[in-house]
Protein backbone atom coordinates (compact mmCIF):
# COMPACT_ATOMS: atom_id res chain seq x y z
CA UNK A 1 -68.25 -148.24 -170.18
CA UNK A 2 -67.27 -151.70 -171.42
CA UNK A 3 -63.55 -150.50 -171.21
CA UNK A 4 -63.71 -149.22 -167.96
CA UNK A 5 -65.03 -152.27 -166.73
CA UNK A 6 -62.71 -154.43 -167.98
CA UNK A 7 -59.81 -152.36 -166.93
CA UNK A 8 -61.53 -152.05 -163.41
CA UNK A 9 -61.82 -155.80 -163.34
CA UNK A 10 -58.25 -156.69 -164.77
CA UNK A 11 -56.69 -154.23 -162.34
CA UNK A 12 -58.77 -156.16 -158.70
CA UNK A 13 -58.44 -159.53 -160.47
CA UNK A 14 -54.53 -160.11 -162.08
CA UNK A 15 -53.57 -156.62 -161.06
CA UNK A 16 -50.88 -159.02 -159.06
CA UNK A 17 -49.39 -160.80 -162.52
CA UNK A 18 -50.04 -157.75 -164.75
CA UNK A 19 -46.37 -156.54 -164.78
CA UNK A 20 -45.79 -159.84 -165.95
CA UNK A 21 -44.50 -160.19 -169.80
CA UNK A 22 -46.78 -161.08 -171.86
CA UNK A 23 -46.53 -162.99 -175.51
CA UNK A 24 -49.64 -162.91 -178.24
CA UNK A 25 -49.61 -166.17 -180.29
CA UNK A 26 -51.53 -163.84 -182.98
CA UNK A 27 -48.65 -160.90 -182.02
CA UNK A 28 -47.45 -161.62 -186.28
CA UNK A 29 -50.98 -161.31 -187.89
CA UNK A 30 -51.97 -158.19 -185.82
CA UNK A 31 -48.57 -156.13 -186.72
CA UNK A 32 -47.25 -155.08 -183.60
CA UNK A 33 -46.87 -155.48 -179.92
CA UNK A 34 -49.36 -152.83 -178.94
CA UNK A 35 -52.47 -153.47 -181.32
CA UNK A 36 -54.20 -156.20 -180.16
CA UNK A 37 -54.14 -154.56 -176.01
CA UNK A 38 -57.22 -152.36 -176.05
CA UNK A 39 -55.76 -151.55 -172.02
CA UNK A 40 -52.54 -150.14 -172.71
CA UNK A 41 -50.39 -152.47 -171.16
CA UNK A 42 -47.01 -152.70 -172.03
CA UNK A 43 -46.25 -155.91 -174.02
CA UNK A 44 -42.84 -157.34 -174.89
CA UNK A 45 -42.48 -158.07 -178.27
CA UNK A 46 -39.49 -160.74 -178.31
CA UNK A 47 -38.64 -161.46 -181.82
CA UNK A 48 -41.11 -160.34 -184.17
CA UNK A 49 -39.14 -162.11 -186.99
CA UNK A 50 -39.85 -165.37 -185.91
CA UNK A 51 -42.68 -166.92 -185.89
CA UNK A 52 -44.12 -167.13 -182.71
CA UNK A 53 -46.15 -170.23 -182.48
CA UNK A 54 -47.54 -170.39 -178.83
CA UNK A 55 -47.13 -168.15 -175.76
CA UNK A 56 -46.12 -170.33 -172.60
CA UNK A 57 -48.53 -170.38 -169.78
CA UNK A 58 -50.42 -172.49 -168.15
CA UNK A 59 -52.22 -175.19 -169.75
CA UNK A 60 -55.81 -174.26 -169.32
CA UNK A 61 -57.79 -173.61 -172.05
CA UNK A 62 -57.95 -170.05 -171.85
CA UNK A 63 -56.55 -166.88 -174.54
CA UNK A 64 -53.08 -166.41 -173.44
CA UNK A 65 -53.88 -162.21 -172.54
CA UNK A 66 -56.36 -160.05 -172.38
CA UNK A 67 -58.31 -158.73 -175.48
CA UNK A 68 -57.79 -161.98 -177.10
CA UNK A 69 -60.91 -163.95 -178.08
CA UNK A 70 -61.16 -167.51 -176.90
CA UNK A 71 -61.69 -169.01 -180.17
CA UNK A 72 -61.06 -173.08 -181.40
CA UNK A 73 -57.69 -172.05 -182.42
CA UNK A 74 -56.38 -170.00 -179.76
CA UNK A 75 -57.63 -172.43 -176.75
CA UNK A 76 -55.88 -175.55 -178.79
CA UNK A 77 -53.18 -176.57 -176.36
CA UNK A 78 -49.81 -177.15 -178.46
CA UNK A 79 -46.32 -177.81 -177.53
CA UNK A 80 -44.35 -174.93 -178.25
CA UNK A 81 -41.82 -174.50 -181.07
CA UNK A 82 -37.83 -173.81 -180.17
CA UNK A 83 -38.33 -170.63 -181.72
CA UNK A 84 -41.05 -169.69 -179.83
CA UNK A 85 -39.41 -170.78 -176.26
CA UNK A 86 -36.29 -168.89 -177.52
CA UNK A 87 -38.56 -165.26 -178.08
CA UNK A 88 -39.82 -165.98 -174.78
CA UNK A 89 -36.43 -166.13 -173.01
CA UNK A 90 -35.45 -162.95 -175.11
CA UNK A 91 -38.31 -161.50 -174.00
CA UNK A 92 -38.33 -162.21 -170.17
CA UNK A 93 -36.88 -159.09 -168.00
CA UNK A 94 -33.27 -159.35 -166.99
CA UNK A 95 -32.82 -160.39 -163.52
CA UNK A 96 -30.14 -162.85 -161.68
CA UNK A 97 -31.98 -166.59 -162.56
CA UNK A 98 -32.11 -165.29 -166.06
CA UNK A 99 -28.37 -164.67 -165.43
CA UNK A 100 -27.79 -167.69 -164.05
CA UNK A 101 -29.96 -169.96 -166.92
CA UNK A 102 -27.56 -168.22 -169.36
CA UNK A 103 -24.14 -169.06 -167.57
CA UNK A 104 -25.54 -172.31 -167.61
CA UNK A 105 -26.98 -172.69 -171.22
CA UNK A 106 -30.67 -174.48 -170.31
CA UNK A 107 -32.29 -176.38 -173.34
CA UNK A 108 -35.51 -175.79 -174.45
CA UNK A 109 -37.06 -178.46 -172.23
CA UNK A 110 -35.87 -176.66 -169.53
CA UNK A 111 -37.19 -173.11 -170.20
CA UNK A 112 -40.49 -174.17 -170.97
CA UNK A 113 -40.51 -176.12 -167.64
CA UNK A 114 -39.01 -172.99 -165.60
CA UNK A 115 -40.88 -170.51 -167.71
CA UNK A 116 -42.90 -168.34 -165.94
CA UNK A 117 -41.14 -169.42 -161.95
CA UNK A 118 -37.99 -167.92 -161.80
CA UNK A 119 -37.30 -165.73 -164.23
CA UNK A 120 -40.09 -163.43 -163.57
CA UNK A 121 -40.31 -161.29 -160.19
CA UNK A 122 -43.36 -161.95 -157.61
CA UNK A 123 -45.41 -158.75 -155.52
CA UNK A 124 -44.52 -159.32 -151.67
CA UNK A 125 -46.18 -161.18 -149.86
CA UNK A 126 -47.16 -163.42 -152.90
CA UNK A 127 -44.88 -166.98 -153.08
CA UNK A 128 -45.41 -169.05 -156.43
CA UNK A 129 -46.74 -172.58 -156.43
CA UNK A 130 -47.15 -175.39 -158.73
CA UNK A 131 -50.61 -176.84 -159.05
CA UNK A 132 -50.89 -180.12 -160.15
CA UNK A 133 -54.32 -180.26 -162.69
CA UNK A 134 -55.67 -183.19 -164.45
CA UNK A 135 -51.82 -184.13 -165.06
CA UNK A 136 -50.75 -180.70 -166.57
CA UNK A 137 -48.49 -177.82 -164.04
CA UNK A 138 -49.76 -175.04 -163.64
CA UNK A 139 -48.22 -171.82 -162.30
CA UNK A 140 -50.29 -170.77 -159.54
CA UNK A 141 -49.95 -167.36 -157.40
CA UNK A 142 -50.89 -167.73 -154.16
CA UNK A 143 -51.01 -165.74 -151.24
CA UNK A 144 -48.59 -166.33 -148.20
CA UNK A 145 -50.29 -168.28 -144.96
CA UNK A 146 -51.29 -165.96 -142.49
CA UNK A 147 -49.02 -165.82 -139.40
CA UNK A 148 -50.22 -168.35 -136.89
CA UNK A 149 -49.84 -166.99 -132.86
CA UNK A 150 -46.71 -166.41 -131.15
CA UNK A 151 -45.31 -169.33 -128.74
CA UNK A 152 -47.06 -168.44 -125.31
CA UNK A 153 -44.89 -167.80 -122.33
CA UNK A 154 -44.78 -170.87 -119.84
CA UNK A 155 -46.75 -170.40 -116.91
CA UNK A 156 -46.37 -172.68 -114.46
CA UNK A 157 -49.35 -174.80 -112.89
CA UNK A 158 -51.67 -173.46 -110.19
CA UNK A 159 -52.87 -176.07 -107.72
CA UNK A 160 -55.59 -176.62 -104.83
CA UNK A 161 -53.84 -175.90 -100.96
CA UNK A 162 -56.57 -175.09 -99.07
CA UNK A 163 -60.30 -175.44 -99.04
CA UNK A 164 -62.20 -173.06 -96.29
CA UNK A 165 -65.64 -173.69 -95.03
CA UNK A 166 -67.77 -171.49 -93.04
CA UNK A 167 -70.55 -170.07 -94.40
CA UNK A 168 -74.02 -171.51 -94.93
CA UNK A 169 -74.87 -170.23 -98.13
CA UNK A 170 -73.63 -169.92 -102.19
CA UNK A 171 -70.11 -167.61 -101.47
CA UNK A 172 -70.95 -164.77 -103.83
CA UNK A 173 -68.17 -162.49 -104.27
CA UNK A 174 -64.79 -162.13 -102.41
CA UNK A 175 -62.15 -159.53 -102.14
CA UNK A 176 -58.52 -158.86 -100.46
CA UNK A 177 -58.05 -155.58 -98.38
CA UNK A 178 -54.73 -154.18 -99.44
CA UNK A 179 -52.66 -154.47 -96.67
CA UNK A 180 -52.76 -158.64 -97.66
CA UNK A 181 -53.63 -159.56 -94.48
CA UNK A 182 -57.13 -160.72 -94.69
CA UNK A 183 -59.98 -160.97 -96.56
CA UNK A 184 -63.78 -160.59 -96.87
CA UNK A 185 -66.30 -162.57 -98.42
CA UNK A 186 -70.22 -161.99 -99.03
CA UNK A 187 -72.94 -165.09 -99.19
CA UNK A 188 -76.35 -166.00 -100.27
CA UNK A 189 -76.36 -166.86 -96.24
CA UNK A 190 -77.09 -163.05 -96.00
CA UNK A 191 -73.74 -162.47 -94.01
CA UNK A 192 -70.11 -160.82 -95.15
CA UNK A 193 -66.99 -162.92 -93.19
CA UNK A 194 -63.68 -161.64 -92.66
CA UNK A 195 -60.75 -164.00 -92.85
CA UNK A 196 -57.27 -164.46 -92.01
CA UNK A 197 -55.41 -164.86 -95.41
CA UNK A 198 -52.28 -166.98 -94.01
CA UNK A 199 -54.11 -169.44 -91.53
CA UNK A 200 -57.64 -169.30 -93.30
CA UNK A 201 -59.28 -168.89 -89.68
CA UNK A 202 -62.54 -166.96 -89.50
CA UNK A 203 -61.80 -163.36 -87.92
CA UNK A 204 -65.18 -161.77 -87.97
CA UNK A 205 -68.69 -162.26 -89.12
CA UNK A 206 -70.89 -159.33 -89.94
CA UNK A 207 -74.63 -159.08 -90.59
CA UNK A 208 -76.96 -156.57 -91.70
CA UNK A 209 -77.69 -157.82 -95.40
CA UNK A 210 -81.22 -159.19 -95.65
CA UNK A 211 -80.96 -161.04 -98.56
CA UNK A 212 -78.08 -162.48 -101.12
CA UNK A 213 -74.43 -160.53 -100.78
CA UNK A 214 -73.72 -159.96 -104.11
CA UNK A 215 -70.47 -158.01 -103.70
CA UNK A 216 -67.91 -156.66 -101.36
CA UNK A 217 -65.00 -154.24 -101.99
CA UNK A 218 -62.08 -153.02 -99.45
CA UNK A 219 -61.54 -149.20 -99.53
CA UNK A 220 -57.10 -148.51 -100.03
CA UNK A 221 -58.14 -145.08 -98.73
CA UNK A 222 -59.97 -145.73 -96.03
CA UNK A 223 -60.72 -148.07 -93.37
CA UNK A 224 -64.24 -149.00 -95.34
CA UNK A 225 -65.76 -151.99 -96.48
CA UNK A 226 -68.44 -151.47 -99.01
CA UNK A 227 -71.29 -154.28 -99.75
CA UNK A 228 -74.09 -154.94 -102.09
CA UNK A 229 -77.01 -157.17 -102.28
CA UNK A 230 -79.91 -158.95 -103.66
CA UNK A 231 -81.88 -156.52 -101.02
CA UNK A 232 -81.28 -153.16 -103.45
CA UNK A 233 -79.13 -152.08 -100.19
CA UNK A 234 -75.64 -150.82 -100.76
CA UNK A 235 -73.69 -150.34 -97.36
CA UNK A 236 -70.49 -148.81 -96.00
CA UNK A 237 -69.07 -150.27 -92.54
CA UNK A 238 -66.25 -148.85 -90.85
CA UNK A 239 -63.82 -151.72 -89.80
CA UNK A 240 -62.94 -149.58 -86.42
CA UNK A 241 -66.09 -149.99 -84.98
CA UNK A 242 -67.31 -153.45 -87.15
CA UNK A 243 -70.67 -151.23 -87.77
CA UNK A 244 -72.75 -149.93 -90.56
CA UNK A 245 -72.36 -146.20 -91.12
CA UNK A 246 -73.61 -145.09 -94.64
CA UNK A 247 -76.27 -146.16 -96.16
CA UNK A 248 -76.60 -145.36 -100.67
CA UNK A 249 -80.12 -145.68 -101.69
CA UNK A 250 -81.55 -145.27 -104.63
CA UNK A 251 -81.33 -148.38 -106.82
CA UNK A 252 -84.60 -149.96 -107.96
CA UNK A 253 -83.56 -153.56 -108.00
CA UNK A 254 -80.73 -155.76 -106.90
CA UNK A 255 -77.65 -154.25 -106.77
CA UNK A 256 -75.58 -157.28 -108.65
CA UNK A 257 -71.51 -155.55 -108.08
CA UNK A 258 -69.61 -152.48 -107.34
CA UNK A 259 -66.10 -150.72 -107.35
CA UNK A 260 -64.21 -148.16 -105.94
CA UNK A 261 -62.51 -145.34 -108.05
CA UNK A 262 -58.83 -145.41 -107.48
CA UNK A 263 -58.19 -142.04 -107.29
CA UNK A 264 -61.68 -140.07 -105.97
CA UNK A 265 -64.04 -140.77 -103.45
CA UNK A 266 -66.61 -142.00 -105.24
CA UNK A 267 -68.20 -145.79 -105.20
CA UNK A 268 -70.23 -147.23 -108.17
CA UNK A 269 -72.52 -149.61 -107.94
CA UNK A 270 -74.61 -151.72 -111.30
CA UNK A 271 -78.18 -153.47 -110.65
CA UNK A 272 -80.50 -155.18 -111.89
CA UNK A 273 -82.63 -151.95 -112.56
CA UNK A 274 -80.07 -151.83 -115.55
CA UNK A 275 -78.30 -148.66 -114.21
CA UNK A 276 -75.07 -148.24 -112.86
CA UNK A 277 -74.54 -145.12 -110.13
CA UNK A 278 -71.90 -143.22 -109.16
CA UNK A 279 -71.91 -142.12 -105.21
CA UNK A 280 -69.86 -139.40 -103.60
CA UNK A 281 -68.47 -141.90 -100.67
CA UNK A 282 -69.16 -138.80 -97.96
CA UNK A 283 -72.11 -137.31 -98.52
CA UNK A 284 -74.16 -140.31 -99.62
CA UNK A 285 -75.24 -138.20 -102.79
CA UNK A 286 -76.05 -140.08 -106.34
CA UNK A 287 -73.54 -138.05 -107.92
CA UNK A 288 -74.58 -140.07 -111.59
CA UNK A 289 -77.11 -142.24 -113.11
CA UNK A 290 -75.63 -144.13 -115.96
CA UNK A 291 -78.25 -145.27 -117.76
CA UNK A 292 -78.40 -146.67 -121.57
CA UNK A 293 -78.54 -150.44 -120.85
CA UNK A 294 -81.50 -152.65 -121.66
CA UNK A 295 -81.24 -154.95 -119.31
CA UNK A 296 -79.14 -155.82 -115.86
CA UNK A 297 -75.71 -154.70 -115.54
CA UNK A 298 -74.01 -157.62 -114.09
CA UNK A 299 -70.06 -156.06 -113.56
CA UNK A 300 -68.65 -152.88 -113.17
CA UNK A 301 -64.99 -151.84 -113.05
CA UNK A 302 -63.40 -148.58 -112.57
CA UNK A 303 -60.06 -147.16 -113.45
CA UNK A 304 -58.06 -143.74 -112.98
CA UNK A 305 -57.30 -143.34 -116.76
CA UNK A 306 -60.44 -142.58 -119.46
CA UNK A 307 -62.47 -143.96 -119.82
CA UNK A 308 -62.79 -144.53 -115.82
CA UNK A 309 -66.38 -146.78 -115.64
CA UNK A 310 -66.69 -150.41 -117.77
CA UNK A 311 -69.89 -151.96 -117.11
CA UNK A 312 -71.01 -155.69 -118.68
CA UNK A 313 -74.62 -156.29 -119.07
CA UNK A 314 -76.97 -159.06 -119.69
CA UNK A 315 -78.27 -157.33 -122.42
CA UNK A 316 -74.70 -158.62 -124.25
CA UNK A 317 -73.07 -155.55 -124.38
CA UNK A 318 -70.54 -153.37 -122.91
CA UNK A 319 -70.19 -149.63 -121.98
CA UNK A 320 -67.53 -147.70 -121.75
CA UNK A 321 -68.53 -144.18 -119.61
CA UNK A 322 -67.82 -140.52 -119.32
CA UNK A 323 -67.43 -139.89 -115.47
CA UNK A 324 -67.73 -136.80 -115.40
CA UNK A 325 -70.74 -135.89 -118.62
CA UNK A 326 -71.85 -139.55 -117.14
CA UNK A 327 -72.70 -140.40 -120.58
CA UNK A 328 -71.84 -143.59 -122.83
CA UNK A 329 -68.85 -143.03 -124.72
CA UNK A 330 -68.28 -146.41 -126.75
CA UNK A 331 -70.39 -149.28 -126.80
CA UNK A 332 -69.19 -152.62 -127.85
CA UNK A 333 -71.63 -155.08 -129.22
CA UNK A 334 -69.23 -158.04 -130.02
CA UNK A 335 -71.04 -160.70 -127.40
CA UNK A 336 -73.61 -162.87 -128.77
CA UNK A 337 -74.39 -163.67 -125.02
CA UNK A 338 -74.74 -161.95 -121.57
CA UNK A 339 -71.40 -160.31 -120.63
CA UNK A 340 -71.04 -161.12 -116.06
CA UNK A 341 -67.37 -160.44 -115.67
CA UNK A 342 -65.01 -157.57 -116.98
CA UNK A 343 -61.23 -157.43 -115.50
CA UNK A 344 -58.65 -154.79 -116.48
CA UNK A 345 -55.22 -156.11 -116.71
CA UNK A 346 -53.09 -154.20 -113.76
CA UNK A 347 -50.03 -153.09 -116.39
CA UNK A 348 -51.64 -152.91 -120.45
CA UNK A 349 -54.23 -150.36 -120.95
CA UNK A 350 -56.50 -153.31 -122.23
CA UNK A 351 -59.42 -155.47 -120.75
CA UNK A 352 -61.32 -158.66 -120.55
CA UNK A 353 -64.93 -159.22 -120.62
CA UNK A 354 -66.35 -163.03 -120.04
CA UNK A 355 -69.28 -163.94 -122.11
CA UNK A 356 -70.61 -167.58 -122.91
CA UNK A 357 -69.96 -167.18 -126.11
CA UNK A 358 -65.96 -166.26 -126.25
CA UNK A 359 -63.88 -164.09 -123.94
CA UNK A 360 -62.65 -161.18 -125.75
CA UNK A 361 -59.88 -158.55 -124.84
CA UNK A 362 -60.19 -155.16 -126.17
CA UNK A 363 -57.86 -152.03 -125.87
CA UNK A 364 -58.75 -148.98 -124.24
CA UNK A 365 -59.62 -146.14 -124.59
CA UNK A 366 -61.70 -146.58 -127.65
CA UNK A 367 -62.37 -150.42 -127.00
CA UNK A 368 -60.67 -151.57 -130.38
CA UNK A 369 -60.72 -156.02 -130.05
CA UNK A 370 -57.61 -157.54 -130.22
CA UNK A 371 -58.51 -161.26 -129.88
CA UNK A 372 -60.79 -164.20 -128.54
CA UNK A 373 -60.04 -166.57 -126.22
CA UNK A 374 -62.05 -169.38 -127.34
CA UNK A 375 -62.88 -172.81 -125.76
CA UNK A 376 -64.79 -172.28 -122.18
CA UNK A 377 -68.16 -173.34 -123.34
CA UNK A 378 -69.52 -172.11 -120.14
CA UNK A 379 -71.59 -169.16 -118.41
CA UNK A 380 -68.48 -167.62 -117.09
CA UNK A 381 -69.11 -165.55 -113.59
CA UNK A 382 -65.31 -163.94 -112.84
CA UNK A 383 -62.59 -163.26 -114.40
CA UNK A 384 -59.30 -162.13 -112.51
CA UNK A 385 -55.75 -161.37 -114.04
CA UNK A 386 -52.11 -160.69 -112.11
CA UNK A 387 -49.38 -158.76 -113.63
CA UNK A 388 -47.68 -161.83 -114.72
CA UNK A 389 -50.11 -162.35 -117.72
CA UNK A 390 -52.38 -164.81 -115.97
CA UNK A 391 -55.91 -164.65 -116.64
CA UNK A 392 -58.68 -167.04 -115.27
CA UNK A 393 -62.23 -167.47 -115.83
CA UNK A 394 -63.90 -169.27 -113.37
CA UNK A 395 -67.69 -170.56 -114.46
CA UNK A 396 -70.41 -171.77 -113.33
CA UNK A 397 -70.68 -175.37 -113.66
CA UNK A 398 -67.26 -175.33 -111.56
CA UNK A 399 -64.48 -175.21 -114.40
CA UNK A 400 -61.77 -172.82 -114.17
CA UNK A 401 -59.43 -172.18 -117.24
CA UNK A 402 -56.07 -170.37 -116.77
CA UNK A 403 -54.60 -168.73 -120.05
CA UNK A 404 -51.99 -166.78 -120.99
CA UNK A 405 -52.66 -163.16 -121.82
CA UNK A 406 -50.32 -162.49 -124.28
CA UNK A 407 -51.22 -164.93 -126.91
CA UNK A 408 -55.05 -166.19 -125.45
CA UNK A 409 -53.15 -169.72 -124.94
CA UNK A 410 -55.30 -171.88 -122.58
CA UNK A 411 -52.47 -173.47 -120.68
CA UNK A 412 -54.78 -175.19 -117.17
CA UNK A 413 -58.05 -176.52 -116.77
CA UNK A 414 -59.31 -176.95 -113.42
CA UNK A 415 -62.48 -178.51 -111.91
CA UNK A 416 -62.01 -178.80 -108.17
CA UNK A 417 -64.17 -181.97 -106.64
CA UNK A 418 -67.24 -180.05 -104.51
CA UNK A 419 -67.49 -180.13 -100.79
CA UNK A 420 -68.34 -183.58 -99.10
CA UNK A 421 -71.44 -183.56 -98.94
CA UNK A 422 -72.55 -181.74 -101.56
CA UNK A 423 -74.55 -182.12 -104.92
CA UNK A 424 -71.84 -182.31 -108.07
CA UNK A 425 -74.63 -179.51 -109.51
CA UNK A 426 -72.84 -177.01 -106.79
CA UNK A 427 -69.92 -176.90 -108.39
CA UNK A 428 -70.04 -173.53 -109.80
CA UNK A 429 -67.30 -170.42 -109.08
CA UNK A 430 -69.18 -167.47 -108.35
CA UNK A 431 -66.03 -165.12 -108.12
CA UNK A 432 -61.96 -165.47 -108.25
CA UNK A 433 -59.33 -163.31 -107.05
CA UNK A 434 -55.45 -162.98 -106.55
CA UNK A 435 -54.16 -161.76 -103.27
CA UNK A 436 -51.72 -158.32 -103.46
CA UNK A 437 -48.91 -160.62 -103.60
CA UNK A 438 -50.61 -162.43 -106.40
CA UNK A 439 -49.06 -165.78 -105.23
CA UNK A 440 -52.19 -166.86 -103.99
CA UNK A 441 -56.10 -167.52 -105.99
CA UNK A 442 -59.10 -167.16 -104.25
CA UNK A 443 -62.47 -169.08 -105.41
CA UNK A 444 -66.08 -168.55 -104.15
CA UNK A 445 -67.93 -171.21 -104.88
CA UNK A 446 -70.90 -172.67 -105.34
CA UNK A 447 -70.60 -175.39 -102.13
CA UNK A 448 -70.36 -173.24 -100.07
CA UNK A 449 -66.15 -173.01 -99.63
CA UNK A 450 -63.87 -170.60 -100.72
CA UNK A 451 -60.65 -172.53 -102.30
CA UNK A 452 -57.26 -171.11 -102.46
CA UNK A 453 -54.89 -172.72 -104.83
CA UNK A 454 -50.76 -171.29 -105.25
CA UNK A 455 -48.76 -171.84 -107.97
CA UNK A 456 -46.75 -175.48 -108.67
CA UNK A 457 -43.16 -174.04 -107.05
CA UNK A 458 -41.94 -177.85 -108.22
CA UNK A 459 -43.24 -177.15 -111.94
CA UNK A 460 -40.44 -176.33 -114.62
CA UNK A 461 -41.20 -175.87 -118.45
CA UNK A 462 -39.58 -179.62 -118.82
CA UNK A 463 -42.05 -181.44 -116.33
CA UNK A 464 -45.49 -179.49 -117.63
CA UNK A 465 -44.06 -178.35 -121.16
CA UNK A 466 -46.72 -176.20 -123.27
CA UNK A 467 -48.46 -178.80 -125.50
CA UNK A 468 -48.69 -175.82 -128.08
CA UNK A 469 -49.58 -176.60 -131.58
CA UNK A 470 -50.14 -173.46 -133.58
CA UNK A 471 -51.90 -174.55 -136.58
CA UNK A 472 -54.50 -175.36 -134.20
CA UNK A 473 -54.35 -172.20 -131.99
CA UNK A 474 -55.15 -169.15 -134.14
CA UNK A 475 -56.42 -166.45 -133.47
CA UNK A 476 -60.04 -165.53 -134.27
CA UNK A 477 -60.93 -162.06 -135.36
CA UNK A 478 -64.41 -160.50 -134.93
């Protein structure tokens, strides 16, 4: 059992160096290359004539191989003999330095300063080093630096245009209807406004919410707008006639966000009763109860592809679901903190989920992470992403970071000055959004505006250059 151990051990710990050659000092007294190896290795044997006074390796005090005991004579340090560096060069492998250190006839000096670098062949992926110890070289294998992240693609920087007042309350969520020519917004003032996108002029107020509108979605298929609130009421109003016409009950608590399936009819909504549901958009009908989180689900996103419902909870996880079994497939336990904002990127098959902690991107469909995105030490509301590779999280004490999807570079920090008038504590971003040309960001805040910034048209990589340092920016795994 002893032997196995050893050769287990041997094998993890210098199974890099082991098809390195290998000289006893005591090679003469035992009588032959293989005695004194209780492991099997293969040993070259050099010159068994001469006397072979020392093997070279490093300087500690150490046996110079394995099996040898580390007595007072074989951990005394000596200077090796010429015969003993000349067995060693006879007993190296051939290979091109050794070629070369013949064409060029190297003394002694030099082979015992060389011996053990050149002449003998590395593992991949393994780069030799000298170690300076107490005076003394050592040879030193080390393992190559990990790759550091690839340069990020220059993005150029988004700035405040326009700032749009109107409502009396916290602006809760926001969305753009698909044609791009308007959008709607929903407010702790209990009413959803509709607004011109190019002028910013009010178009239409609508009320019917009797508490906090928590969010508001634009039907592509249909001329529907779909709102939730604080009052557990999820509504459909048809934009022909300005009027409520559906009404979804059945959640137990505030309904906190919803979405619309691409492809089917069907709406889901996630609450505070820590459900999300699933509602055929006709009938009215709860077609699904997910349940399986512990505590409010704060976001929900859907998609055409599996798995079709993400939801983010406060109890600091994330589901991925099963439409049709409307069952849990994966769920991802990564967040430390409550998770309030999810975003699928509009080309990858990946996602982002905002947490306090970090904002992590996973790949679908089994949720495998790919990286963090480190360094918004904030409770993070929204997250939105275009098909350039811009993502921002907006959060609530008012910062907004913009970072580069590819490589999780943070490459703009915002903070937008509050409304006149208003408390610096109401500076928080409640929701963010790009319009369908995704030229334009839209903000709900926290005083009360909604702030549209564009990008910098006068910006080139030479005026805002990337200050990108990548020993400092690496990724983190988890």
């Amino acid at each position: 059992s002893h032997k196995v151990k050893m050769a287990v051990k041997l094998r993890t710990e210098y199974g890099s160096v082991l098809h390195m050659p290998t000289l006893k000092e005591n090679l003469r007294e035992k009588g032959g290359p293989n005695t004194g190896d209780p492991y099997g290795h293969k040993q070259y044997s050099g010159n068994q004539g001469q006397e072979l006074e020392y093997m070279i390796t490093g300087t500690h005090p150490y046996p110079p191989g394995p099996g040898v005991a580390l007595t007072a004579d074989t951990k005394v340090q000596r200077m090796p003999s010429e015969s003993a560096a000349q067995s060693l060069a006879v007993a190296l492998p051939a290979s091109q330095s050794r070629l070369d250190a013949n064409r060029t006839a190297a003394g002694v000096g030099d082979i015992y300063r060389h011996a053990g670098i050149s002449e003998r062949s590395q593992p991949p992926g393994m780069s030799v080093a000298m170690v300076e110890a107490g005076g003394n070289k050592n040879t030193a294998l080390m393992a190559k630096k990990a790759p550091t992240m690839p340069k990020p693609q220059w993005h150029p920087p988004w700035k405040l245009y326009r700032v749009i007042s109107g409502h009396l309350g916290w602006v809760r969520c926001i969305a753009v209807e698909p044609g791009n020519q308007w959008f709607v917004t929903g407010s702790a003032d209990r009413t959803i406004k509709i607004w011109d996108l190019a002028s910013g002029k009010l178009k239409l107020s609508l009320t019917g919410h009797i508490s906090t509108v928590r969010g508001v979605i634009v039907s592509a298929r249909s001329p529907y707008l779909f709102s939730c609130g604080e009052d557990k009421q999820v509504k459909c109003w048809d934009l022909e006639y300005n009027k409520v016409i559906r009404h979804y009950h059945g959640h137990l608590s505030a309904v906190y966000g919803l979405d619309l399936h691409p492809t089917i009819d069907v709406l889901v909504t996630c609450s505070r009763d820590s459900t999300a549901r699933i509602w055929d958009v006709r009938t009215k009908a709860s077609v699904h109860t997910l349940s399986g989180h512990t505590n409010a689900v704060a976001t929900v996103k859907c998609q055409a592809a599996e798995p079709q419902i993400i939801t983010g909870s406060h109890d600091t996880t994330i589901r991925l679901w099963d439409l049709v079994a409307g069952k849990t497939r994966v769920t991802l336990t990564n967040h430390k903190k409550s998770v309030r904002a999810v975003v699928l990127h509009p080309r990858h098959y990946t996602f982002a989920s905002g947490s306090p902690d970090n904002i992590k991107q996973w790949k679908f469909p089994d949720g495998n992470f790919i990286q963090n995105l480190s360094g918004h030490n904030a409770i993070i509301n929204t997250l939105a992403v275009n098909s350039d590779g811009v993502l921002v999280s907006g959060a609530d004490n008012g910062t907004m970071h913009l970072w580069d999807w590819r490589t999780g570079y943070n490459f703009q920090r915002v903070h937008a000055a509050v409304q006149p008038g208003s408390l610096d504590s109401e500076s928080g971003i409640f929701a963010c959004v790009f319009d369908q040309s995704e030229s334009r960001l839209l903000t709900a805040e926290a005083d009360k505006t909604i702030k549209v910034y564009k990008e910098d048209d006068t910006a080139t990589e030479e005026t805002h250059p990337v200050s990108w340092k990548p020993e400092i920016i690496k990724r983190k795994r988890f």
